[in-house]
PDB file of N, CA and C in Angstrom:
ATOM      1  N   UNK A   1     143.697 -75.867-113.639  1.00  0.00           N
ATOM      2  CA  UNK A   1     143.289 -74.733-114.458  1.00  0.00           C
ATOM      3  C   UNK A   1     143.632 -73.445-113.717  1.00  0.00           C
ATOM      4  N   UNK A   2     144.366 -72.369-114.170  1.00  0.00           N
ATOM      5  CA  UNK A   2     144.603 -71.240-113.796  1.00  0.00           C
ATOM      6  C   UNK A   2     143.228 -69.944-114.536  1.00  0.00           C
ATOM      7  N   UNK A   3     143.435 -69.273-113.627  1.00  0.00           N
ATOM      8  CA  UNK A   3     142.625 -68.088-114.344  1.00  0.00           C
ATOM      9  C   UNK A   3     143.124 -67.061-113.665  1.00  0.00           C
ATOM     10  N   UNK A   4     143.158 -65.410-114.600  1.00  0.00           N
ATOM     11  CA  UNK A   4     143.087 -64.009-114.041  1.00  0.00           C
ATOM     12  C   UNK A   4     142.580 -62.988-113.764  1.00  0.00           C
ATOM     13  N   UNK A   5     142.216 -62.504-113.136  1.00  0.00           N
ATOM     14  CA  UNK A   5     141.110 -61.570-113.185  1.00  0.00           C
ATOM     15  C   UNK A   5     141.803 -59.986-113.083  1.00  0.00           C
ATOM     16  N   UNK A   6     141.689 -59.074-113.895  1.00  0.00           N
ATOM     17  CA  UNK A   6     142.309 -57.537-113.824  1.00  0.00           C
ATOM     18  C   UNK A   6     141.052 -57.119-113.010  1.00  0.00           C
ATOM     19  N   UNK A   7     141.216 -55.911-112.170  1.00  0.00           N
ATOM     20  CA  UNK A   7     140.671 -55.330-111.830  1.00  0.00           C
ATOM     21  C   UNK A   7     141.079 -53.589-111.661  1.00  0.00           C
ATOM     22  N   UNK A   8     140.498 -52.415-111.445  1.00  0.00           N
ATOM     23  CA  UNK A   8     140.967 -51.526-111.135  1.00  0.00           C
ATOM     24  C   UNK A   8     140.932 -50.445-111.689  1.00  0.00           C
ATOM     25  N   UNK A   9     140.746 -50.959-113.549  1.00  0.00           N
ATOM     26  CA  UNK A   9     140.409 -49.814-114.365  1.00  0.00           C
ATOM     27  C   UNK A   9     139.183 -48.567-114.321  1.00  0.00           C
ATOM     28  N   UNK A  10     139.044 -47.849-115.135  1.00  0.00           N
ATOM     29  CA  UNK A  10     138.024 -46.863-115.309  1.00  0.00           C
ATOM     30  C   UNK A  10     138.477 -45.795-116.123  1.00  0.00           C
ATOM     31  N   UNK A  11     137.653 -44.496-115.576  1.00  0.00           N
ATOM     32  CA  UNK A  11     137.415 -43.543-116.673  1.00  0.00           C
ATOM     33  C   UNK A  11     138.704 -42.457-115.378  1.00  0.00           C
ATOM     34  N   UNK A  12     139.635 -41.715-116.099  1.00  0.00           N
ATOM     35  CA  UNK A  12     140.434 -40.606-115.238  1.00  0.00           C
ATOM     36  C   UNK A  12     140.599 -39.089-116.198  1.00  0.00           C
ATOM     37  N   UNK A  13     140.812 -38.308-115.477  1.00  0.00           N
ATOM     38  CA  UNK A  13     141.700 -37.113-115.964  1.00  0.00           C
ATOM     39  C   UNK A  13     142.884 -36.948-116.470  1.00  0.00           C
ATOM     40  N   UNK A  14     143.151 -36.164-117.580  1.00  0.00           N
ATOM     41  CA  UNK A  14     144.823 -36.327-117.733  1.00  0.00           C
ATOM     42  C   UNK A  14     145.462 -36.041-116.466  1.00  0.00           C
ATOM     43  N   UNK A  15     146.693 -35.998-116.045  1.00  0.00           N
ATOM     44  CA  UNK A  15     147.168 -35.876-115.074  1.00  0.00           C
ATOM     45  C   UNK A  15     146.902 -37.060-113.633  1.00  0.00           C
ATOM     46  N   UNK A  16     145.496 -37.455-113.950  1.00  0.00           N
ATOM     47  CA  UNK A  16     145.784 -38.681-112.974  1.00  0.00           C
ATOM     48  C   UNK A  16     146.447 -39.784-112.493  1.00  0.00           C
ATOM     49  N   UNK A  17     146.065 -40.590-111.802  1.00  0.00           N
ATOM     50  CA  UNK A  17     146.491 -41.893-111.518  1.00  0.00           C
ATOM     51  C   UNK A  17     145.318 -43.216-111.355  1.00  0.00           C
ATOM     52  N   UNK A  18     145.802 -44.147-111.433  1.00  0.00           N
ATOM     53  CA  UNK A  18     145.000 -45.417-111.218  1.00  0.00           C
ATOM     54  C   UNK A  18     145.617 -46.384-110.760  1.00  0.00           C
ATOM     55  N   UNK A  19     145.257 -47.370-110.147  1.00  0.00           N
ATOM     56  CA  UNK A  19     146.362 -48.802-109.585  1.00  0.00           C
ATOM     57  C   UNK A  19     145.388 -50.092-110.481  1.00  0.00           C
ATOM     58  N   UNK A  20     146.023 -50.475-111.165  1.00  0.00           N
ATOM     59  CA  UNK A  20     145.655 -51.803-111.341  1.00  0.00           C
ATOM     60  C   UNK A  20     146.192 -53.443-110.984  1.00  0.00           C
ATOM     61  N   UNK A  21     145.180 -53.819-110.687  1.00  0.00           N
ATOM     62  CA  UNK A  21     145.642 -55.266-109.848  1.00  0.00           C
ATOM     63  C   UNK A  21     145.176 -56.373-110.347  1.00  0.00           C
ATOM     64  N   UNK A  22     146.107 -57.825-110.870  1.00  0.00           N
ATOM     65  CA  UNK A  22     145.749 -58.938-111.185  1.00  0.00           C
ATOM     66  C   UNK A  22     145.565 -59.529-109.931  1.00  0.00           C
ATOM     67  N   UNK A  23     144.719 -60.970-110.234  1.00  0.00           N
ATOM     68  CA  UNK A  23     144.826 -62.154-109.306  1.00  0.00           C
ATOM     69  C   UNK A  23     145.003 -63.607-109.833  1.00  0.00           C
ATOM     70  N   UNK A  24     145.967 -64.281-109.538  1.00  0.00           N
ATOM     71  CA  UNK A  24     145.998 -65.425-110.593  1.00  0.00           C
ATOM     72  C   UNK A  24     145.307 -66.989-108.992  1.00  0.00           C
ATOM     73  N   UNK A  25     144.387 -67.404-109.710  1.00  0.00           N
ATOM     74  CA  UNK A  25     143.669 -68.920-108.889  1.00  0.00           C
ATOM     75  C   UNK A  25     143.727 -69.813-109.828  1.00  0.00           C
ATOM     76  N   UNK A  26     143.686 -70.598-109.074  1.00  0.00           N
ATOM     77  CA  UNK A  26     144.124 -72.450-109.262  1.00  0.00           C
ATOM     78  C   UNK A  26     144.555 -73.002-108.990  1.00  0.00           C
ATOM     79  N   UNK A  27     145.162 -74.165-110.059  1.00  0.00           N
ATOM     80  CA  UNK A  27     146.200 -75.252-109.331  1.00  0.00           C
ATOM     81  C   UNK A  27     147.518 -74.705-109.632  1.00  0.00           C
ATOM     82  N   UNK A  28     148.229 -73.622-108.623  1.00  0.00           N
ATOM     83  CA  UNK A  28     149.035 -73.197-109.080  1.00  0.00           C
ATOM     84  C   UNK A  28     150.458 -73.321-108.082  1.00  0.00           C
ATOM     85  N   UNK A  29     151.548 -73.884-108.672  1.00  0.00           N
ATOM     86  CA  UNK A  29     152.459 -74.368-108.294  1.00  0.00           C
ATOM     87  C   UNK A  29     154.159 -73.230-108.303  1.00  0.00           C
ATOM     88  N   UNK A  30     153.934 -72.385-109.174  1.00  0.00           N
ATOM     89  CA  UNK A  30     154.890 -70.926-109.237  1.00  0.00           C
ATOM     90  C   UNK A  30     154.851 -70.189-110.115  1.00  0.00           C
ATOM     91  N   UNK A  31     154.767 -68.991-110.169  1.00  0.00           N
ATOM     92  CA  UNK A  31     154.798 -68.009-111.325  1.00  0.00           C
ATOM     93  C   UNK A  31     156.174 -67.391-111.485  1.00  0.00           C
ATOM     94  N   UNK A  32     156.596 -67.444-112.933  1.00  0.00           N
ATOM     95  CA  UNK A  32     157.447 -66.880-113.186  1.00  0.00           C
ATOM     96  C   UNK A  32     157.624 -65.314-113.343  1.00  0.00           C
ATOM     97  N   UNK A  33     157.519 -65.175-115.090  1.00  0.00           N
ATOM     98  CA  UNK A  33     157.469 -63.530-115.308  1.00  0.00           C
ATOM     99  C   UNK A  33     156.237 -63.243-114.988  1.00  0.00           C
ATOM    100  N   UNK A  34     155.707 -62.316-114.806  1.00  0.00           N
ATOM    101  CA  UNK A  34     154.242 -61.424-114.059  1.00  0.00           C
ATOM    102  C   UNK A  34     154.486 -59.880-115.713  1.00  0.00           C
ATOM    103  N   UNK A  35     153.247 -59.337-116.278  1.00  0.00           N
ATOM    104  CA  UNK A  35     153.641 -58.365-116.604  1.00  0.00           C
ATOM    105  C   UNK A  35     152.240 -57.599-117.081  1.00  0.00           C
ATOM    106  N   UNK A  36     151.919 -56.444-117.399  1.00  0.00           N
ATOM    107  CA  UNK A  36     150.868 -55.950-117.928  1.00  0.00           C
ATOM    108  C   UNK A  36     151.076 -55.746-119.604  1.00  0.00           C
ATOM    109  N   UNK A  37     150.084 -55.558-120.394  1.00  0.00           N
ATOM    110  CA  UNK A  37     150.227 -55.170-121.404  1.00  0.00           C
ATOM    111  C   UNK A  37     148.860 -54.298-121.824  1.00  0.00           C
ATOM    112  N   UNK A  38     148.632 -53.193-122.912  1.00  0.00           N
ATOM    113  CA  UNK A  38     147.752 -53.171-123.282  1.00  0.00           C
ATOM    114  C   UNK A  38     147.488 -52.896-124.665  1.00  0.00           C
ATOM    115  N   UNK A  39     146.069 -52.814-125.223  1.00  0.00           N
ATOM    116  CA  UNK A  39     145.782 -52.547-126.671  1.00  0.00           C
ATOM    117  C   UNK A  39     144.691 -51.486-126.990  1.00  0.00           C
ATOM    118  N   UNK A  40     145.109 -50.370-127.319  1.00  0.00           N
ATOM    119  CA  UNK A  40     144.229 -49.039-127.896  1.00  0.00           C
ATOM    120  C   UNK A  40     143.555 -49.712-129.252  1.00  0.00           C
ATOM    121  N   UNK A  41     142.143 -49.213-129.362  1.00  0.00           N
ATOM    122  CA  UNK A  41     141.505 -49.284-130.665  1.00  0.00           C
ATOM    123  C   UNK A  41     142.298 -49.271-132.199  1.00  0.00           C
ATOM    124  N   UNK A  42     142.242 -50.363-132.777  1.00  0.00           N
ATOM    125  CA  UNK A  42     143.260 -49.704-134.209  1.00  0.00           C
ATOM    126  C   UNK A  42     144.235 -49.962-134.170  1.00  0.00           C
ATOM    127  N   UNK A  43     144.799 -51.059-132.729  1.00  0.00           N
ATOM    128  CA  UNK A  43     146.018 -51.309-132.433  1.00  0.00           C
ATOM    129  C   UNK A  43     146.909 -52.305-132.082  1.00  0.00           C
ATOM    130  N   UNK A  44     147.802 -53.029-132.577  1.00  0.00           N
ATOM    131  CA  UNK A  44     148.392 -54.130-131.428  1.00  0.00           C
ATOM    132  C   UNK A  44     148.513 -53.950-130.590  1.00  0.00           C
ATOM    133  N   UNK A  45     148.339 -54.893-129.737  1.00  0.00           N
ATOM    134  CA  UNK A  45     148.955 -55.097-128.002  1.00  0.00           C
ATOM    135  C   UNK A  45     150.524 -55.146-128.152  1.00  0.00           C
ATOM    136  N   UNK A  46     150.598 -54.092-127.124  1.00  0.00           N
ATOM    137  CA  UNK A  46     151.705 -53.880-126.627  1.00  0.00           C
ATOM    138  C   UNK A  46     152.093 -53.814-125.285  1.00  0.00           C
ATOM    139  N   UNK A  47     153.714 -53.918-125.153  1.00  0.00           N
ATOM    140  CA  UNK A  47     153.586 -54.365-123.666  1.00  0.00           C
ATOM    141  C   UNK A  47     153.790 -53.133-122.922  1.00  0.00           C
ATOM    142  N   UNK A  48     153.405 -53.132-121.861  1.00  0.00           N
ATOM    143  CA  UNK A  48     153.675 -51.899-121.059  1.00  0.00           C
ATOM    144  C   UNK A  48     155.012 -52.022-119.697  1.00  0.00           C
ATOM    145  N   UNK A  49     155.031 -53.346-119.293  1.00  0.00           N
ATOM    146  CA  UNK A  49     155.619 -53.791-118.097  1.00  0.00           C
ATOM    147  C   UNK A  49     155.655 -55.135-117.772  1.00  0.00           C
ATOM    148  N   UNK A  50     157.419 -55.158-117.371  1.00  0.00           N
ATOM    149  CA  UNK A  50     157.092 -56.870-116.700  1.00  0.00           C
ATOM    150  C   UNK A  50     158.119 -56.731-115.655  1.00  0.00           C
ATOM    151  N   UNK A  51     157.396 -57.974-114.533  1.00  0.00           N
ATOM    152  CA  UNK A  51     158.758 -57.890-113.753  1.00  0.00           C
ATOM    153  C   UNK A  51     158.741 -59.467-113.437  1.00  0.00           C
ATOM    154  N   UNK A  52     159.895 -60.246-112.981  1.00  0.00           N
ATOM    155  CA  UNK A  52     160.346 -60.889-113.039  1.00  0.00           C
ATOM    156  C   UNK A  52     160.074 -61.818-111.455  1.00  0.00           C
ATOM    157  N   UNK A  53     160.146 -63.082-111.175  1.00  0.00           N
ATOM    158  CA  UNK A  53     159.962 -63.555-110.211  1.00  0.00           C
ATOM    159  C   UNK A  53     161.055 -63.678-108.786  1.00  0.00           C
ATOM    160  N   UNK A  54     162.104 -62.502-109.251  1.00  0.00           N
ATOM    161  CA  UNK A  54     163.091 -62.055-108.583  1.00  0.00           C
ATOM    162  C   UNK A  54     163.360 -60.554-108.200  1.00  0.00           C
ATOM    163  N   UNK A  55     161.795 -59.807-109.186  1.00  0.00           N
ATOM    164  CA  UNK A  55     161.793 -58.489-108.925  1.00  0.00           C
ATOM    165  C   UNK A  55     161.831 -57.725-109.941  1.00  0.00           C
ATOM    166  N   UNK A  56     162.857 -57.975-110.806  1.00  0.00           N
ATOM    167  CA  UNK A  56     163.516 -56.980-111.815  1.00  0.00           C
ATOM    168  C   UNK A  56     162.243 -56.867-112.926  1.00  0.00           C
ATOM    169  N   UNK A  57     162.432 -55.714-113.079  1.00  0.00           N
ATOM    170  CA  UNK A  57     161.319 -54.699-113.655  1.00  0.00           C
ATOM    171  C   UNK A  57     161.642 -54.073-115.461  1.00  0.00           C
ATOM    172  N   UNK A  58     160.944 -54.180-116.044  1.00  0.00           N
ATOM    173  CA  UNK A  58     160.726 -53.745-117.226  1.00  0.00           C
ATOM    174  C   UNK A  58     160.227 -52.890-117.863  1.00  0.00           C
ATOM    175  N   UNK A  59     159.986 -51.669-118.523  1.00  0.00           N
ATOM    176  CA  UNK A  59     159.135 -51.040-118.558  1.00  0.00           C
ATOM    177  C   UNK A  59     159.484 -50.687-120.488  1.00  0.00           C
ATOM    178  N   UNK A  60     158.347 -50.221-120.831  1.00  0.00           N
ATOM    179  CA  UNK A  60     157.914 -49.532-122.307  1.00  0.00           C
ATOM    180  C   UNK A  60     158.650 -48.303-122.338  1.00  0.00           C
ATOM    181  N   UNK A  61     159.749 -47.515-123.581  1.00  0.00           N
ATOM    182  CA  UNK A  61     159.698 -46.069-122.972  1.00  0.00           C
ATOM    183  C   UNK A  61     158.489 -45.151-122.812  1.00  0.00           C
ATOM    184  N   UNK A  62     157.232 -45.363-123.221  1.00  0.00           N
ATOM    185  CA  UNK A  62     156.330 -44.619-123.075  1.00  0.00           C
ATOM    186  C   UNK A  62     155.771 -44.164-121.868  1.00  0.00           C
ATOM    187  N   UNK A  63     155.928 -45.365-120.874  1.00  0.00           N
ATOM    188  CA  UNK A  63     155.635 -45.040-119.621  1.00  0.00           C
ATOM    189  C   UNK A  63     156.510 -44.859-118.702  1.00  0.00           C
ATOM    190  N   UNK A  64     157.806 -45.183-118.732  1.00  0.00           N
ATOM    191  CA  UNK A  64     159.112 -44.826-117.883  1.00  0.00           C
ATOM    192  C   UNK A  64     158.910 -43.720-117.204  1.00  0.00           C
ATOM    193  N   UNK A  65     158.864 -43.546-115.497  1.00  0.00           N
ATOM    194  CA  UNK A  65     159.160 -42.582-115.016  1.00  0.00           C
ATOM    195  C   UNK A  65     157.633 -42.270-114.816  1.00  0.00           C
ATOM    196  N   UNK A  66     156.142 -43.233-114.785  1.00  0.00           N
ATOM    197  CA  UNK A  66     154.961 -43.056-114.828  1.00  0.00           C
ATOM    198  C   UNK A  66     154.501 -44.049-113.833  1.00  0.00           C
ATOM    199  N   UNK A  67     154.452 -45.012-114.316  1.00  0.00           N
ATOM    200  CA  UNK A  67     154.254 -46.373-114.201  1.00  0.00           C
ATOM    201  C   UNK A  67     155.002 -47.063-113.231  1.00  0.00           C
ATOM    202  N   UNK A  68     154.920 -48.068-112.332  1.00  0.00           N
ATOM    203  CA  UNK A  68     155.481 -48.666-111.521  1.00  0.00           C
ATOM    204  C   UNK A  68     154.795 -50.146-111.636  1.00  0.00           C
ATOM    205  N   UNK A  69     155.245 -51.396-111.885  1.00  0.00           N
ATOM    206  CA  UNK A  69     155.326 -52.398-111.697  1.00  0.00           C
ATOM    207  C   UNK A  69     154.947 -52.883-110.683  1.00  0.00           C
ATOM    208  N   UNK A  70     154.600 -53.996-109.526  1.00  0.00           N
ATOM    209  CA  UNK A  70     154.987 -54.539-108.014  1.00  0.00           C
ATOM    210  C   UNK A  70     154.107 -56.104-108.553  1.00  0.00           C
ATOM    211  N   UNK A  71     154.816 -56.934-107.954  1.00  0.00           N
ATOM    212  CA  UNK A  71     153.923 -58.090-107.622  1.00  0.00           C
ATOM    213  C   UNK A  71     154.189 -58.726-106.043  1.00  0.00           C
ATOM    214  N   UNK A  72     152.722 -59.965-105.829  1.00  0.00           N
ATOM    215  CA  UNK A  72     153.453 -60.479-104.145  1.00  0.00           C
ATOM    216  C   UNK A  72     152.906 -61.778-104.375  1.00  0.00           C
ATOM    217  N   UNK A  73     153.176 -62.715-103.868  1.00  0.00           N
ATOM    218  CA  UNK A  73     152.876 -64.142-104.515  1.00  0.00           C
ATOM    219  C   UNK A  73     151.654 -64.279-105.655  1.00  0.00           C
ATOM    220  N   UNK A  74     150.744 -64.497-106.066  1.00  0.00           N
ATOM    221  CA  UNK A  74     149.845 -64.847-106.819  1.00  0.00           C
ATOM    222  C   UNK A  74     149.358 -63.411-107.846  1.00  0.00           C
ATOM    223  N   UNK A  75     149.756 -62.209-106.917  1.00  0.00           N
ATOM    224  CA  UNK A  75     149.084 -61.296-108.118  1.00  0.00           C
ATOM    225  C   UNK A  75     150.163 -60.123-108.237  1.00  0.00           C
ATOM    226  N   UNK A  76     149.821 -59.564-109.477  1.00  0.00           N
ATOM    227  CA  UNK A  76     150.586 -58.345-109.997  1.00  0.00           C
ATOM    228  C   UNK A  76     149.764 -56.761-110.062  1.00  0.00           C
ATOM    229  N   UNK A  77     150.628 -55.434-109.610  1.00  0.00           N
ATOM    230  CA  UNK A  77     149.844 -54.485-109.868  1.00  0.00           C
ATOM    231  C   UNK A  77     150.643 -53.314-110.827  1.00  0.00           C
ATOM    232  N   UNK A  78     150.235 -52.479-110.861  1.00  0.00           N
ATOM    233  CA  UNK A  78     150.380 -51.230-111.950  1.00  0.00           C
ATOM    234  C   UNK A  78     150.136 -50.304-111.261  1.00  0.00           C
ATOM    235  N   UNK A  79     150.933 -49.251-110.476  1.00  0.00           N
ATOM    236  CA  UNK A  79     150.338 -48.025-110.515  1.00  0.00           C
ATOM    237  C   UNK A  79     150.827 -47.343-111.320  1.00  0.00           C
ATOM    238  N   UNK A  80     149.852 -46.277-111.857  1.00  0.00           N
ATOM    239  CA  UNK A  80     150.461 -45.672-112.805  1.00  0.00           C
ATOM    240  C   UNK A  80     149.896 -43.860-112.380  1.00  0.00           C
ATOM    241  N   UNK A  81     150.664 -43.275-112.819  1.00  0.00           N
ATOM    242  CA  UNK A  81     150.287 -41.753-112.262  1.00  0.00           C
ATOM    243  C   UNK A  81     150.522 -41.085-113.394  1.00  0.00           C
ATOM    244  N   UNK A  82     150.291 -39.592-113.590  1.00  0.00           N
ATOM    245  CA  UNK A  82     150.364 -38.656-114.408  1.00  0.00           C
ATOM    246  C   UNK A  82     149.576 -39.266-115.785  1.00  0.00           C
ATOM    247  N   UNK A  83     148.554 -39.804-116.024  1.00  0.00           N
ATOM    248  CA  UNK A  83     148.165 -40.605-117.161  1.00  0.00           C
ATOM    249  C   UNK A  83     148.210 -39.373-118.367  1.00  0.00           C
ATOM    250  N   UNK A  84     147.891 -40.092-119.295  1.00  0.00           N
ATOM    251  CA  UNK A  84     147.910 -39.123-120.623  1.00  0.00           C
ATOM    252  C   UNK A  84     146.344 -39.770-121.679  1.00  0.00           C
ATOM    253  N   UNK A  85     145.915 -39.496-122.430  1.00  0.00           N
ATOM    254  CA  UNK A  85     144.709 -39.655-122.973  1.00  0.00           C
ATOM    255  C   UNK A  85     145.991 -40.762-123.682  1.00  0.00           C
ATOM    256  N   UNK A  86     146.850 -40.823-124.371  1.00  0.00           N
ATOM    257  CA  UNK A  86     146.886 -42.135-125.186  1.00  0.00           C
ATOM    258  C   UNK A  86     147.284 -43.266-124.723  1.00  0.00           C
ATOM    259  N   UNK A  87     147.048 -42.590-122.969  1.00  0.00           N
ATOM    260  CA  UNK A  87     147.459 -44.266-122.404  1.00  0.00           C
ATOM    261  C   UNK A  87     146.044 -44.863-121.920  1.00  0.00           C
ATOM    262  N   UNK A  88     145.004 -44.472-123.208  1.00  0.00           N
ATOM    263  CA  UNK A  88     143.614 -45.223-123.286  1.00  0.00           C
ATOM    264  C   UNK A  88     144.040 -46.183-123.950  1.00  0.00           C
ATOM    265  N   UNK A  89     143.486 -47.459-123.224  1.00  0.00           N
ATOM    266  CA  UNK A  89     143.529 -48.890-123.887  1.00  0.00           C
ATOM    267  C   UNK A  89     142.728 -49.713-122.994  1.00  0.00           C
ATOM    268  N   UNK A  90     142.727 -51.194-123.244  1.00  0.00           N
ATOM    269  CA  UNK A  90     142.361 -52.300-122.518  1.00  0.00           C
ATOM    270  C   UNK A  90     143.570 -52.634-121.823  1.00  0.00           C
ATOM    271  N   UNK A  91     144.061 -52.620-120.808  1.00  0.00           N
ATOM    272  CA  UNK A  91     144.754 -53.197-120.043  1.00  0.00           C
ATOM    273  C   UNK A  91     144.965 -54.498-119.528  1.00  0.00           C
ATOM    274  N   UNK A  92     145.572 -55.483-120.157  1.00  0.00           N
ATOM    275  CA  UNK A  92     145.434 -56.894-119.945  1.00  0.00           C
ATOM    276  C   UNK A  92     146.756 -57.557-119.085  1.00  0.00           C
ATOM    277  N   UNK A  93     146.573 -58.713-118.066  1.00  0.00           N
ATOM    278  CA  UNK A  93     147.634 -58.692-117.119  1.00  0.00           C
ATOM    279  C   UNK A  93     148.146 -60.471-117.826  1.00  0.00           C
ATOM    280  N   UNK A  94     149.455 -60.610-117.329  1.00  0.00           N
ATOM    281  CA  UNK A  94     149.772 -61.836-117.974  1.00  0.00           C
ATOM    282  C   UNK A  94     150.877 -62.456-117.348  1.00  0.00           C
ATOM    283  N   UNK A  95     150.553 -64.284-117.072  1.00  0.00           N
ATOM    284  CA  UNK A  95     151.260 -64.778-116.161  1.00  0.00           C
ATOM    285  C   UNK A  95     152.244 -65.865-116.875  1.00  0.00           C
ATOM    286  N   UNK A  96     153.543 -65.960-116.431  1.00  0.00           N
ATOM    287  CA  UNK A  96     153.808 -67.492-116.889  1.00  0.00           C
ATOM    288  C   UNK A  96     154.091 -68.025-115.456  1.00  0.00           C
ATOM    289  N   UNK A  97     153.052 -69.253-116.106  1.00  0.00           N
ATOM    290  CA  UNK A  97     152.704 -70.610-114.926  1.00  0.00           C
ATOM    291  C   UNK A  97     152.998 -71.186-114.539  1.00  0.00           C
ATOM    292  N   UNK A  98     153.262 -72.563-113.468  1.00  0.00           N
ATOM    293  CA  UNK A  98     153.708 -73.757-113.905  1.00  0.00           C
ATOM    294  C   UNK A  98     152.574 -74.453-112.993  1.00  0.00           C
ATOM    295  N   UNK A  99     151.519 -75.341-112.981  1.00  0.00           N
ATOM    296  CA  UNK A  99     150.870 -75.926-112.276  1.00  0.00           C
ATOM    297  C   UNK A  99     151.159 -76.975-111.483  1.00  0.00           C
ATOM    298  N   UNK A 100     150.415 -77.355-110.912  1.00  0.00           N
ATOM    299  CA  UNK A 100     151.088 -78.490-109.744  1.00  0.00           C
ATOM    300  C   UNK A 100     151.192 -79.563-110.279  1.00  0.00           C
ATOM    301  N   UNK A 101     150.555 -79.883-111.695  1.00  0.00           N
ATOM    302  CA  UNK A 101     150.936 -81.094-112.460  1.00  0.00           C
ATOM    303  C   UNK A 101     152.200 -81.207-113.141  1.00  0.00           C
ATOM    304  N   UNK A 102     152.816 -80.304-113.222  1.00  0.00           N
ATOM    305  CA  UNK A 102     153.541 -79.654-113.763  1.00  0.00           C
ATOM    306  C   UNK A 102     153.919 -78.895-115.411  1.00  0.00           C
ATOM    307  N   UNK A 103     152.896 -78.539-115.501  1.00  0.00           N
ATOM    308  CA  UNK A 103     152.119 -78.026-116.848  1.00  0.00           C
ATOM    309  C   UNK A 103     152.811 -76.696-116.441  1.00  0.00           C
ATOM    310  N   UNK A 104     153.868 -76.119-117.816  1.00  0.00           N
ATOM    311  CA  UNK A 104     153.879 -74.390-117.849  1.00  0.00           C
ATOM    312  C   UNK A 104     153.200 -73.787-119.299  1.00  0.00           C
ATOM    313  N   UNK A 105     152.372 -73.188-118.496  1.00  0.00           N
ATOM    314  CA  UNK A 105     151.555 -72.060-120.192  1.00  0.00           C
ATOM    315  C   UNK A 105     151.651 -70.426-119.632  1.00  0.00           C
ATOM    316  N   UNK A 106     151.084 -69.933-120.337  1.00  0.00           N
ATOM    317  CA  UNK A 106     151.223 -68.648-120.360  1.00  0.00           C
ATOM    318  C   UNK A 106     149.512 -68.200-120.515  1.00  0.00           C
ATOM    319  N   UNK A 107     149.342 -67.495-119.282  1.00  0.00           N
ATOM    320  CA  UNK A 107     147.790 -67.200-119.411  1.00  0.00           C
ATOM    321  C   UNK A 107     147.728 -65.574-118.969  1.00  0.00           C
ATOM    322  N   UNK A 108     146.380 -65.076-119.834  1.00  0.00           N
ATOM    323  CA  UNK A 108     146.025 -64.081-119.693  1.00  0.00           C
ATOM    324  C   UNK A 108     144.538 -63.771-118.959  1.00  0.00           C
ATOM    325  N   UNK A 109     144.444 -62.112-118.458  1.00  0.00           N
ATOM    326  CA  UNK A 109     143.303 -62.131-117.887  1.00  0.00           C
ATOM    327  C   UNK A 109     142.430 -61.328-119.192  1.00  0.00           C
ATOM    328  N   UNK A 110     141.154 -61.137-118.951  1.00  0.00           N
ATOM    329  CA  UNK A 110     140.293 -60.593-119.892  1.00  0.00           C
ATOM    330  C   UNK A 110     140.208 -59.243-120.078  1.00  0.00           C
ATOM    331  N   UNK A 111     141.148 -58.341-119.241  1.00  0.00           N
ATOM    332  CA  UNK A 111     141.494 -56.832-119.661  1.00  0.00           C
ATOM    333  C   UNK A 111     140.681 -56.239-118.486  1.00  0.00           C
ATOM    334  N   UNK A 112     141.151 -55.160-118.810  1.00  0.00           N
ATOM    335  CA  UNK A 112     140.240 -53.766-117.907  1.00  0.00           C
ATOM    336  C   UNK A 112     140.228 -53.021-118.607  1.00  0.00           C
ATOM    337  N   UNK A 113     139.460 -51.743-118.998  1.00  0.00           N
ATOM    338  CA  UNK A 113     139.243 -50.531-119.691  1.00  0.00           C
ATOM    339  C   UNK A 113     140.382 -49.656-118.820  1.00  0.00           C
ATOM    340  N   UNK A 114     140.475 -48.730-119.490  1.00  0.00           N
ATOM    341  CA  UNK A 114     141.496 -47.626-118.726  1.00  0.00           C
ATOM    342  C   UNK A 114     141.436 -46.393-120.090  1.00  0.00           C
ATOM    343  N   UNK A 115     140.583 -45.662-119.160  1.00  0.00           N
ATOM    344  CA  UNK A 115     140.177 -44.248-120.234  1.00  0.00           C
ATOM    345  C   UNK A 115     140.602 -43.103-119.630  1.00  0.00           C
ATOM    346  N   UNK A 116     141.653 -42.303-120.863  1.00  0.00           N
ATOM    347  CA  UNK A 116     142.383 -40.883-119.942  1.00  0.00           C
ATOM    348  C   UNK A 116     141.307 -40.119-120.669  1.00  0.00           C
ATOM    349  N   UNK A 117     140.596 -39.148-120.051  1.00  0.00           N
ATOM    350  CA  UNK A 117     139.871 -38.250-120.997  1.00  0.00           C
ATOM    351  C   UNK A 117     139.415 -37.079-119.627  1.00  0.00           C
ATOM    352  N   UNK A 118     139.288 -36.138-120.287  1.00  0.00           N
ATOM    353  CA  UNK A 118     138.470 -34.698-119.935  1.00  0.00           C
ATOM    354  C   UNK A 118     137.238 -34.814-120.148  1.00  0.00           C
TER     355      UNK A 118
END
């Protein structure tokens, strides 16, 4: 069984920054893509970022030139700087797996809040 845990979110200023950080535990045998996504009130989830188990990086144009990607074996982070109030959402992090049984799924963590406001 794999699980994720986000951590890192909260309440910021426009103009700020925040780092957010997954952790993926279990029986875990390699992770592939690593990526964040999130979902504003009223809204689909959308993705924000992924990077790849070789590095290569993805990004939304919304956050291009904001946002930075990184992962290091088991977990993935987000920093993100200059925030803007509509990059309020739940921030949810997301792994593809493969376990030591050799089971691949695709699991998510339970989000973080991430509020731009004055």
């Amino acid at each position: 069984q794999v699980q994720l845990v986000e951590s890192g979110g909260g309440l910021v200023q426009p103009g700020g920054s925040l780092r957010l950080s997954c952790a993926a535990s279990g029986t875990i045998a390699s992770i592939a893509d690593m990526g964040w996504y999130r979902q504003a009130p009223g809204r689909e989830r959308e993705l924000v970022a992924t990077i790849t188990n070789t590095g290569s990086a993805n990004y939304a144009d919304a956050v291009k030139g904001r946002f930075t990607i990184s992962a290091d074996n088991v977990r993935v982070y987000l920093q993100m700087i200059s925030l803007k109030p509509e990059d309020t959402a739940v921030y949810y992090c997301n792994m593809n797996v493969r376990t030591r049984s050799g089971y691949e799924s695709t699991y998510w963590g339970p989000g973080t809040q991430v509020t731009v406001s004055s």
